[in-house]
C-alpha atoms as a PDB file:
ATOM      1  CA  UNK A   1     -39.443 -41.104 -46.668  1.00  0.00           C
ATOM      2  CA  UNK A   2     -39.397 -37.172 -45.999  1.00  0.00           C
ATOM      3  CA  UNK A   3     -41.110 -37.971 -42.888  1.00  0.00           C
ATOM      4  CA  UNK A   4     -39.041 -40.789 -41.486  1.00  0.00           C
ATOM      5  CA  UNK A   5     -35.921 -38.963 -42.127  1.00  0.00           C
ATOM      6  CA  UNK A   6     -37.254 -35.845 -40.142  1.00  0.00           C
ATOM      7  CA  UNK A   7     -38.015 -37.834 -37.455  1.00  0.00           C
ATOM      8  CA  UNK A   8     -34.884 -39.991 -37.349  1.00  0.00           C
ATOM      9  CA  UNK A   9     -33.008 -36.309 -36.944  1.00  0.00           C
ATOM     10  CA  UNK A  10     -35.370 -35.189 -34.406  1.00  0.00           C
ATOM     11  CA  UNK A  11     -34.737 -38.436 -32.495  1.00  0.00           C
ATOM     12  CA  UNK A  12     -30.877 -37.868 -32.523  1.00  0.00           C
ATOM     13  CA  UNK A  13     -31.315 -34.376 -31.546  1.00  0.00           C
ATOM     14  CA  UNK A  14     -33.170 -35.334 -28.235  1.00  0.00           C
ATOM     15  CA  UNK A  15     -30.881 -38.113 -27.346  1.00  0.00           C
ATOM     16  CA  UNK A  16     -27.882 -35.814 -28.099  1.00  0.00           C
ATOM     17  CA  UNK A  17     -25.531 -36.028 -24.659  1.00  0.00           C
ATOM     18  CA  UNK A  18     -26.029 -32.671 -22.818  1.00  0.00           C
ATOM     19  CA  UNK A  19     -22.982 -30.929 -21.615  1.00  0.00           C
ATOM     20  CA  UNK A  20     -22.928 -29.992 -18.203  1.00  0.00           C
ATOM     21  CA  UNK A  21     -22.371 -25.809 -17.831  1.00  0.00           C
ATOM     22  CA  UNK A  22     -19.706 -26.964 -15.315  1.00  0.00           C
ATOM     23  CA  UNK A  23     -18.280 -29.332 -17.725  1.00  0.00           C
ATOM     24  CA  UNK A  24     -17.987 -26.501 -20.151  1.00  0.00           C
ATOM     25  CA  UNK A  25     -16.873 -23.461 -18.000  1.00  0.00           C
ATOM     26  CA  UNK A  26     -13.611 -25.932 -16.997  1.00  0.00           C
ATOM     27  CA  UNK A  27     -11.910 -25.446 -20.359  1.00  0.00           C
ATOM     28  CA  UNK A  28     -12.458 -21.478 -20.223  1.00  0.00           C
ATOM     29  CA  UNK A  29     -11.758 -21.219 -17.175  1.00  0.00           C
ATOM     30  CA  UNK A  30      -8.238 -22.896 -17.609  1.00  0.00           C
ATOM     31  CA  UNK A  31      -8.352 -20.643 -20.813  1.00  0.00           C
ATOM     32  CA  UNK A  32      -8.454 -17.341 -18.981  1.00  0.00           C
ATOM     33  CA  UNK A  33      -5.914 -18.506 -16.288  1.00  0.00           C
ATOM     34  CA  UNK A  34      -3.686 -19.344 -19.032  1.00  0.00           C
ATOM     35  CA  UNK A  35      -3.884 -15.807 -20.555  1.00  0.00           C
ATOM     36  CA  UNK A  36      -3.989 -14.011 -17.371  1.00  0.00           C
ATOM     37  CA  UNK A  37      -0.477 -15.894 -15.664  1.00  0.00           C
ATOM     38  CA  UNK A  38       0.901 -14.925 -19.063  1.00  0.00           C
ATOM     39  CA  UNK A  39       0.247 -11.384 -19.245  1.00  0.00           C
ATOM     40  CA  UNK A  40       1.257 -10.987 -15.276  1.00  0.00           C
ATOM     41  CA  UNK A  41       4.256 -12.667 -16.349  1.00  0.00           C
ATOM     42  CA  UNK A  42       5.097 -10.126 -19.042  1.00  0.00           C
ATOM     43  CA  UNK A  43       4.181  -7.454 -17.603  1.00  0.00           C
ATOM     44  CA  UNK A  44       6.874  -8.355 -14.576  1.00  0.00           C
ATOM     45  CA  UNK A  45       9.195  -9.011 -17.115  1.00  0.00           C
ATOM     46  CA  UNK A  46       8.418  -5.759 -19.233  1.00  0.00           C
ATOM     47  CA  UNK A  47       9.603  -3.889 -16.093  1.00  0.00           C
ATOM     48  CA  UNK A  48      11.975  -6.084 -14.234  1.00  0.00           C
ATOM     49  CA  UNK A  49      15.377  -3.180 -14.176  1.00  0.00           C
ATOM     50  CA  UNK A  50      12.630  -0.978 -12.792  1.00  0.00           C
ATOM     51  CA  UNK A  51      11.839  -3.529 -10.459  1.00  0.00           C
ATOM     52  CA  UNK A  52      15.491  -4.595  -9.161  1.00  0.00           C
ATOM     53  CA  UNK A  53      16.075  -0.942  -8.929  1.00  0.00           C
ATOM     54  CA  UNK A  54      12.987  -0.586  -6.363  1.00  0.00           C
ATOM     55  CA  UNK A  55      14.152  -3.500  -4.790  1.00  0.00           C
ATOM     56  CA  UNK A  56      17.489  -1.867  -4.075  1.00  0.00           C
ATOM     57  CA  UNK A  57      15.621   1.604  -3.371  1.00  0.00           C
ATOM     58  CA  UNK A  58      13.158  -0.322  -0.931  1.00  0.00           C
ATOM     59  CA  UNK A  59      16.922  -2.266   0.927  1.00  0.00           C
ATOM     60  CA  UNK A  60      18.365   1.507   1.698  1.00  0.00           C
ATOM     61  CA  UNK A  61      15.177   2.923   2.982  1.00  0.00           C
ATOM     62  CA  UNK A  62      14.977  -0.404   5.384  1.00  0.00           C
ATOM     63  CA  UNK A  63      18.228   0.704   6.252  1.00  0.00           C
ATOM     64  CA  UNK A  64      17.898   4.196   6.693  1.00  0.00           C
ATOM     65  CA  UNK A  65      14.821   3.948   8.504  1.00  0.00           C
ATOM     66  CA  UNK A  66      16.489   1.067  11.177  1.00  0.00           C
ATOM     67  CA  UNK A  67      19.320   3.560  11.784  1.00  0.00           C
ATOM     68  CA  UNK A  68      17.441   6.664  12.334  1.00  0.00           C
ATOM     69  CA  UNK A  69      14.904   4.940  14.360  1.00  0.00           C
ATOM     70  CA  UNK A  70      17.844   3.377  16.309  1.00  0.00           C
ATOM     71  CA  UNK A  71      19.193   6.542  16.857  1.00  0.00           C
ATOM     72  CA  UNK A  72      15.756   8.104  18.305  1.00  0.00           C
ATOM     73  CA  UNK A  73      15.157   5.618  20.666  1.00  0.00           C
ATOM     74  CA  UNK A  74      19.124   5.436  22.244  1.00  0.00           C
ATOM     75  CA  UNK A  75      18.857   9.304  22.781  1.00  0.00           C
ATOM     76  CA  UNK A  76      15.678  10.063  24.088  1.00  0.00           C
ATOM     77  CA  UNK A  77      14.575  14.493  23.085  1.00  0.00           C
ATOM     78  CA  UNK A  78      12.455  16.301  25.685  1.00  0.00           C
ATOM     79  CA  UNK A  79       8.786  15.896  25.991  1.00  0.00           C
ATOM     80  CA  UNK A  80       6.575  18.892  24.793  1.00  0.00           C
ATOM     81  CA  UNK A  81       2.788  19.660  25.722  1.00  0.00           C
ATOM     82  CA  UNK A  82       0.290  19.676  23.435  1.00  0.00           C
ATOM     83  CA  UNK A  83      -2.908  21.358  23.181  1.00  0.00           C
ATOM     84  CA  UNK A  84      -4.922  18.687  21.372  1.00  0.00           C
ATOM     85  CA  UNK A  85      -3.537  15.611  23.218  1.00  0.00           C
ATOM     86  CA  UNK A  86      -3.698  17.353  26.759  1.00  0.00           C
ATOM     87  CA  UNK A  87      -7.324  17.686  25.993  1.00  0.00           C
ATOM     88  CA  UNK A  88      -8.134  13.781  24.628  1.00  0.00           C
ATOM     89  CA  UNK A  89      -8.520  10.543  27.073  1.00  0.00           C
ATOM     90  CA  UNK A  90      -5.446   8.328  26.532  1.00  0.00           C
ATOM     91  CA  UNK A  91      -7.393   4.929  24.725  1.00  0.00           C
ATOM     92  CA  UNK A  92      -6.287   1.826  24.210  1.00  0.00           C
ATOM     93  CA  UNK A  93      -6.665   1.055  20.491  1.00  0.00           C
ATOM     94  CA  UNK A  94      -3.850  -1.071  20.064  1.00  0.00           C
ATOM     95  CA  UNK A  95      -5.078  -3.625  17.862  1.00  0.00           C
ATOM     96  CA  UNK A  96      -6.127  -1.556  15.411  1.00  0.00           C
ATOM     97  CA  UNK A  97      -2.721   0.573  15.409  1.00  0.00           C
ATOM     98  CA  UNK A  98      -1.356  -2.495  15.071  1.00  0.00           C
ATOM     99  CA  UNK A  99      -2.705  -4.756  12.831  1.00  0.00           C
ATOM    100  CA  UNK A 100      -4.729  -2.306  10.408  1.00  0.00           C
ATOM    101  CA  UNK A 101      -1.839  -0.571   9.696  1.00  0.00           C
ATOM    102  CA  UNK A 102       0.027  -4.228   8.620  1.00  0.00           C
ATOM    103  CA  UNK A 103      -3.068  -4.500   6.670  1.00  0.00           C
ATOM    104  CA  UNK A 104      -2.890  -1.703   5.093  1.00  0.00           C
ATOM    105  CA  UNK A 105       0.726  -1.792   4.142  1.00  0.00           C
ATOM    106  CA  UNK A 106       0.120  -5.501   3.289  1.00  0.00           C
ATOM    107  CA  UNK A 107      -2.440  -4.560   0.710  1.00  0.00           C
ATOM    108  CA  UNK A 108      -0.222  -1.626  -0.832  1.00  0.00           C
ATOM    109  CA  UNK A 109       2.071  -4.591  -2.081  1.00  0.00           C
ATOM    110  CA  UNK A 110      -0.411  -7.158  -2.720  1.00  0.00           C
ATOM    111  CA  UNK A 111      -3.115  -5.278  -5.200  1.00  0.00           C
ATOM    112  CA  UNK A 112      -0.096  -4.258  -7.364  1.00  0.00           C
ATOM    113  CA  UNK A 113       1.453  -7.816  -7.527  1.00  0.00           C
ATOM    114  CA  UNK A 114      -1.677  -9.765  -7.993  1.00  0.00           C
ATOM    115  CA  UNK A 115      -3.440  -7.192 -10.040  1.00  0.00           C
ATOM    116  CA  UNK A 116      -1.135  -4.190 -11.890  1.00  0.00           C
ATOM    117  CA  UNK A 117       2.138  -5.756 -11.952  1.00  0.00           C
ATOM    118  CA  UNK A 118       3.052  -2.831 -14.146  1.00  0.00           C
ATOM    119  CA  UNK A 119       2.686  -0.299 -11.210  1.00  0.00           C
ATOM    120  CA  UNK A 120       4.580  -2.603  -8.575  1.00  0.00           C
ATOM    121  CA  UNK A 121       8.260  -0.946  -9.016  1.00  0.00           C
ATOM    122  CA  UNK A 122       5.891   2.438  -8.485  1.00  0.00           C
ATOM    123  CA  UNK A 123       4.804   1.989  -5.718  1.00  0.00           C
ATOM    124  CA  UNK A 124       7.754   0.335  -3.923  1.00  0.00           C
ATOM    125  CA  UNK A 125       9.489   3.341  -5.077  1.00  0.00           C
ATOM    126  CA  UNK A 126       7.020   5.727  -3.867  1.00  0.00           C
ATOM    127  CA  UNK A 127       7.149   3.903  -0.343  1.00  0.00           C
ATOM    128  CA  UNK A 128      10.775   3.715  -0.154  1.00  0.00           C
ATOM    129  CA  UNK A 129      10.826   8.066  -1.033  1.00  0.00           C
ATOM    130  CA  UNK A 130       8.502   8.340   1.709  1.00  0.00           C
ATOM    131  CA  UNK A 131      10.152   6.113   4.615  1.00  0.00           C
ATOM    132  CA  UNK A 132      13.573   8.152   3.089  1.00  0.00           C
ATOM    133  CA  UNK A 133      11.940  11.166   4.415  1.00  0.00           C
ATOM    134  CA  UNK A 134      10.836  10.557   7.330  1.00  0.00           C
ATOM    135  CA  UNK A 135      13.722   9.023   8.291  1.00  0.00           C
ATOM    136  CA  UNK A 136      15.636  12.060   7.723  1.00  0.00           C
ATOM    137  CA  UNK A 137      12.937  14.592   9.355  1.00  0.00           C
ATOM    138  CA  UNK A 138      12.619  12.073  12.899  1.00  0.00           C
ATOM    139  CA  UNK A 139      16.518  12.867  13.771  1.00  0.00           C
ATOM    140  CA  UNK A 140      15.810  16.216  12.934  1.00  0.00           C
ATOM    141  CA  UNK A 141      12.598  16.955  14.951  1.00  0.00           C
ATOM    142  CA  UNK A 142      13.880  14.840  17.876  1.00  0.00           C
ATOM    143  CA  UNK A 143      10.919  15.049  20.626  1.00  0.00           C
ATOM    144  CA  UNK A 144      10.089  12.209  22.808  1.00  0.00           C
ATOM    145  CA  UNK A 145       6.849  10.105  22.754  1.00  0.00           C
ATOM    146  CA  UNK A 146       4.417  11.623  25.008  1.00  0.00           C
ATOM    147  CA  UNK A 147       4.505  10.774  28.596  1.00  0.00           C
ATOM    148  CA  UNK A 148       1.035   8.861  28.743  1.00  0.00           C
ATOM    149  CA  UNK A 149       0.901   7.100  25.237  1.00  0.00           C
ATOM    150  CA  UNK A 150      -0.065   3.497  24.863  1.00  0.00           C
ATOM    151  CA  UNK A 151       2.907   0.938  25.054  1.00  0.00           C
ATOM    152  CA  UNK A 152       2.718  -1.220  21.264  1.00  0.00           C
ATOM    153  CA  UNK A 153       4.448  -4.216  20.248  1.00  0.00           C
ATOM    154  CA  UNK A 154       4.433  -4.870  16.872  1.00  0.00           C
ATOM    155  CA  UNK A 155       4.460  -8.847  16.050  1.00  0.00           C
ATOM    156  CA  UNK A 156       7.581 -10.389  13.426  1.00  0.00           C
ATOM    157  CA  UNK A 157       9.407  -8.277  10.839  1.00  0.00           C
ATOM    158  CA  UNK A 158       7.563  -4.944  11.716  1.00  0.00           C
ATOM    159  CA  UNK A 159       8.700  -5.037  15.382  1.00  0.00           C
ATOM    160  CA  UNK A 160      11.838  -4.433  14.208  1.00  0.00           C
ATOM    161  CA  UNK A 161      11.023  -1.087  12.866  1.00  0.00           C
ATOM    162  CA  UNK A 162       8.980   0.403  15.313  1.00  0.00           C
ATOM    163  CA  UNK A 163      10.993   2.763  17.501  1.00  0.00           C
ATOM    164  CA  UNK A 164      10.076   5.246  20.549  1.00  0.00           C
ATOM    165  CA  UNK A 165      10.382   8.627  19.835  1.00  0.00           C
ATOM    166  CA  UNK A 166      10.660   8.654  16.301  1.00  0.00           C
ATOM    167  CA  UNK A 167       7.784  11.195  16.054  1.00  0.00           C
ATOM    168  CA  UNK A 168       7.555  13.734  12.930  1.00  0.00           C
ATOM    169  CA  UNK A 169       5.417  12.553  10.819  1.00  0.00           C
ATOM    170  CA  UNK A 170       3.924  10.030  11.889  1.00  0.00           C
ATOM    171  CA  UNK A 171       3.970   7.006  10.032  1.00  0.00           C
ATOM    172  CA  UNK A 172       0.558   5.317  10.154  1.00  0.00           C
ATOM    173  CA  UNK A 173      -1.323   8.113   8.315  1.00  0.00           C
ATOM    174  CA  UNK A 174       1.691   9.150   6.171  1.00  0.00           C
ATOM    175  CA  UNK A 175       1.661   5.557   4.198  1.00  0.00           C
ATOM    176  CA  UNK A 176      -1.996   4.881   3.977  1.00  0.00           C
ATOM    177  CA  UNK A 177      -2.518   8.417   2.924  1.00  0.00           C
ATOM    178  CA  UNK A 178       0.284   7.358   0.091  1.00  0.00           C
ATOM    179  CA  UNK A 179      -2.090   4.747  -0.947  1.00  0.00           C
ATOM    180  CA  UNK A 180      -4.615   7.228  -1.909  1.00  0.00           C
ATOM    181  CA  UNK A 181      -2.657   9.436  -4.079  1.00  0.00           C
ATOM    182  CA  UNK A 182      -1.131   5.562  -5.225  1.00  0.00           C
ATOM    183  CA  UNK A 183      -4.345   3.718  -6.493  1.00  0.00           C
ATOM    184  CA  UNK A 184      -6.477   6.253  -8.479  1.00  0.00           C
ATOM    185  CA  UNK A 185      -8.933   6.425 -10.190  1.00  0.00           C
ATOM    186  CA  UNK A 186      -9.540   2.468  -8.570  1.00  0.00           C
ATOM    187  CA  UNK A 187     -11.965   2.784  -5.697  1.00  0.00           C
ATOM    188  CA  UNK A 188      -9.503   1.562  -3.529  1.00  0.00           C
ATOM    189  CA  UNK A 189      -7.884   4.808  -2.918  1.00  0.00           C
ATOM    190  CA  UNK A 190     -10.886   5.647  -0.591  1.00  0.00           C
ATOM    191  CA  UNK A 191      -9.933   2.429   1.423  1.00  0.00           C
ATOM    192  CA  UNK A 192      -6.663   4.076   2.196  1.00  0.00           C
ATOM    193  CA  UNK A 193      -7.571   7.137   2.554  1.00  0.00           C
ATOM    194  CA  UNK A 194     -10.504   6.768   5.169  1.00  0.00           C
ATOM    195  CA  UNK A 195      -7.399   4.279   6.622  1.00  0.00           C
ATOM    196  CA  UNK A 196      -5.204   7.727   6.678  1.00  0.00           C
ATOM    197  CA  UNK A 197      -7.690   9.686   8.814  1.00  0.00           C
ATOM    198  CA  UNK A 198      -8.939   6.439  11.117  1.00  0.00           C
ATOM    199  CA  UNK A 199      -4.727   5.764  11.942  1.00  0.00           C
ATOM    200  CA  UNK A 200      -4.359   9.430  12.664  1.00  0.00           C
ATOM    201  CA  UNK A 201      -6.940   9.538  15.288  1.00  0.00           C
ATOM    202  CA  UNK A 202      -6.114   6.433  16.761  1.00  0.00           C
ATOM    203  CA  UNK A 203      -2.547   7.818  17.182  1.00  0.00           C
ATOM    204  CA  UNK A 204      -3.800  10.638  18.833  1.00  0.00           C
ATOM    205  CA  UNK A 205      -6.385   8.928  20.745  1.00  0.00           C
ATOM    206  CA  UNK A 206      -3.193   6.713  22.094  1.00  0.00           C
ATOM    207  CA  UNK A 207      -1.243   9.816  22.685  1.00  0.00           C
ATOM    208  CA  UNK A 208       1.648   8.076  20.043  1.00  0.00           C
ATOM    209  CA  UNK A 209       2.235  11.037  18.462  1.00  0.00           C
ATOM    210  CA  UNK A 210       1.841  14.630  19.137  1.00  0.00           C
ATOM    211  CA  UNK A 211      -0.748  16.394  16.941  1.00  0.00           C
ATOM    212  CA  UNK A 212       1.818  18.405  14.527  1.00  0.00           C
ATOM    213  CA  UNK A 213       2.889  15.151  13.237  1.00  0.00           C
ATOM    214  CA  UNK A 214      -0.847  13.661  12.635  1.00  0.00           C
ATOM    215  CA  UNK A 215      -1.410  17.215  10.258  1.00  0.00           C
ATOM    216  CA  UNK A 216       2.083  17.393   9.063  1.00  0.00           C
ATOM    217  CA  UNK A 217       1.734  13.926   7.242  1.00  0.00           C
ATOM    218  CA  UNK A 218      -0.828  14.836   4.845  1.00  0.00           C
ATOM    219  CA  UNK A 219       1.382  17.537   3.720  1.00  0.00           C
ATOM    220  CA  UNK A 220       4.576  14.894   3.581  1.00  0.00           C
ATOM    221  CA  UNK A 221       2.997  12.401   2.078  1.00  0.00           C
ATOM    222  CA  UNK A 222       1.781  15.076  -0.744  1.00  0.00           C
ATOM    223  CA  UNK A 223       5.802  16.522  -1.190  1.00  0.00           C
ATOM    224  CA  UNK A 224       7.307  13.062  -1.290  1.00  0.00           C
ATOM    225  CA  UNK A 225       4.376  11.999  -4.018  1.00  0.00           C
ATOM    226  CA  UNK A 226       5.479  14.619  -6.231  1.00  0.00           C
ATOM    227  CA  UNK A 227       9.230  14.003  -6.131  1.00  0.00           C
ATOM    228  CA  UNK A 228       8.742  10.052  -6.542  1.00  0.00           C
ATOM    229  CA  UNK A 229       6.259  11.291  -9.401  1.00  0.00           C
ATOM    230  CA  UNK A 230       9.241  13.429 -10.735  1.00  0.00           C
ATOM    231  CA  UNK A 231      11.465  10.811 -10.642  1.00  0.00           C
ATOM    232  CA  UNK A 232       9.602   7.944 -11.770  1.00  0.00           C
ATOM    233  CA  UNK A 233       8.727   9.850 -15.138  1.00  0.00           C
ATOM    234  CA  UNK A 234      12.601   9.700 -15.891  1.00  0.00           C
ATOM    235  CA  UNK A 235      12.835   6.430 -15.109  1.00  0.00           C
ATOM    236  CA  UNK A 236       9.654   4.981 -16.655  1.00  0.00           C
ATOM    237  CA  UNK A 237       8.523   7.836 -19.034  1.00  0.00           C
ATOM    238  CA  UNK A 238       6.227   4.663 -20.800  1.00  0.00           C
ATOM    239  CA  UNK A 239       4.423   3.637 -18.214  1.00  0.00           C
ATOM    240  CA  UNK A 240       3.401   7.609 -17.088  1.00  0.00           C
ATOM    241  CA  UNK A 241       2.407   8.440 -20.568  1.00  0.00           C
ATOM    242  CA  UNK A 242       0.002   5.425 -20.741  1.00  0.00           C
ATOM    243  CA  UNK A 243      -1.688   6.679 -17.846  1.00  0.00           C
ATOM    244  CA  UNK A 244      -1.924   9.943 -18.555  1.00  0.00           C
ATOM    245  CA  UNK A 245      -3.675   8.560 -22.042  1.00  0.00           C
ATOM    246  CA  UNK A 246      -6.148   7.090 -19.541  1.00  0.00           C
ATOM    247  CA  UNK A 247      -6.854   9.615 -17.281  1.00  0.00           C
ATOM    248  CA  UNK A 248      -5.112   7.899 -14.309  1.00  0.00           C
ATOM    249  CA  UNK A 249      -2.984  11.245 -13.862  1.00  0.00           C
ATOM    250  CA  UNK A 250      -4.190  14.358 -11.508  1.00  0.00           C
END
């Protein structure tokens, strides 16, 4: 009787349905998703003053930058030589000027949202600081764009804030090089930062800007890092404490 019964469960156990591993990894799949949209979800709503205030901060720098570029471009400074750009070929590298720097400004925004909502007010904050001030400096360090630089048309919403003349810093390796300071210790930072020094030498290689504001912007970009830092550790003491707990502070 031993015997039969031994068999009978070894019988059952072979003809025992097998679960596909697809069938299976469906339910914790749907599992994870669950937990992830729900900890996105508080983590936007942990910080959401912070992040109507950035939104606000992010509206006036818009603003500020549309004016002073508007500004620029309706009153037109003198042209100054150069002794790097005299010395480079003009080259047409348009389409990278143009669309790896949306890219690049595309994927500031977009690794925060879809990965560290947390850090999304920061670094709209951050941005906005830095497009502040170099709003400020372009009316102040009026020069025109050089005589032989590539014409660039930039396609939807960021054609309308690309202006002529609006010269120190320069833009295109001021925000990437943001991203780097932005994004550590992720590997990403060396995305942006390789991005910095590749959009600087495509704006000189274009003759778009003059080479004082190429050098000037990693300097910027550093000032305007520290004073957003400043600021956001009144604002957000928590989050800036749990970061420095994890070593994500220089």
């Amino acid at each position: 009787m031993a015997v039969v019964a031994e068999k009978s469960t070894v019988v059952a156990q072979r003809r025992r349905p097998k679960i596909a591993p697809r069938a299976r990894a469906i339910p914790l799949v749907t599992e994870n998703l669950d937990v992830g949209v729900w900890t996105w979800t508080r983590e936007l709503l942990q910080c959401r003053h912070l992040l109507a205030l950035s939104v606000a901060f992010f509206a006036v720098a818009l603003f500020a930058d549309y004016q002073c570029g508007a500004y620029v471009t309706a009153r037109p400074g003198v042209k100054v030589p150069d002794l790097i750009l005299d010395r480079l070929p003009t080259i047409d590298l348009s389409f990278l000027f143009t669309y790896g720097y949306m890219a690049l400004i595309i994927g500031m925004f977009l690794y925060p949202l879809c990965s560290r909502p947390r850090m999304l007010h920061v670094v709209a904050i951050q941005f906005s600081l830095l497009l502040i001030l170099r709003s400020l400096f372009m009316i102040f360090m009026h020069v025109s764009t050089p005589a032989d630089s590539v014409a660039v048309h930039f396609p939807g919403f960021f054609g309308r804030f690309y202006f002529e003349n609006d010269m120190f810093f320069s833009g295109h390796t001021a925000m990437p090089f943001l991203g780097f300071y932005l994004f550590r210790p992720h590997r990403l930072r060396y995305v942006y930062l390789v991005g910095s020094l590749v959009m600087g030498i495509v704006a000189l290689l274009m003759h778009v800007h003059y080479s004082i504001d190429v050098f000037a912007a990693f300097f910027m970009t550093y000032c305007s890092y520290q004073m957003g830092s400043a600021l956001l550790r009144k604002l957000d003491p928590a989050y800036y404490e749990q970061q420095a707990l994890r070593g994500n502070l220089a």
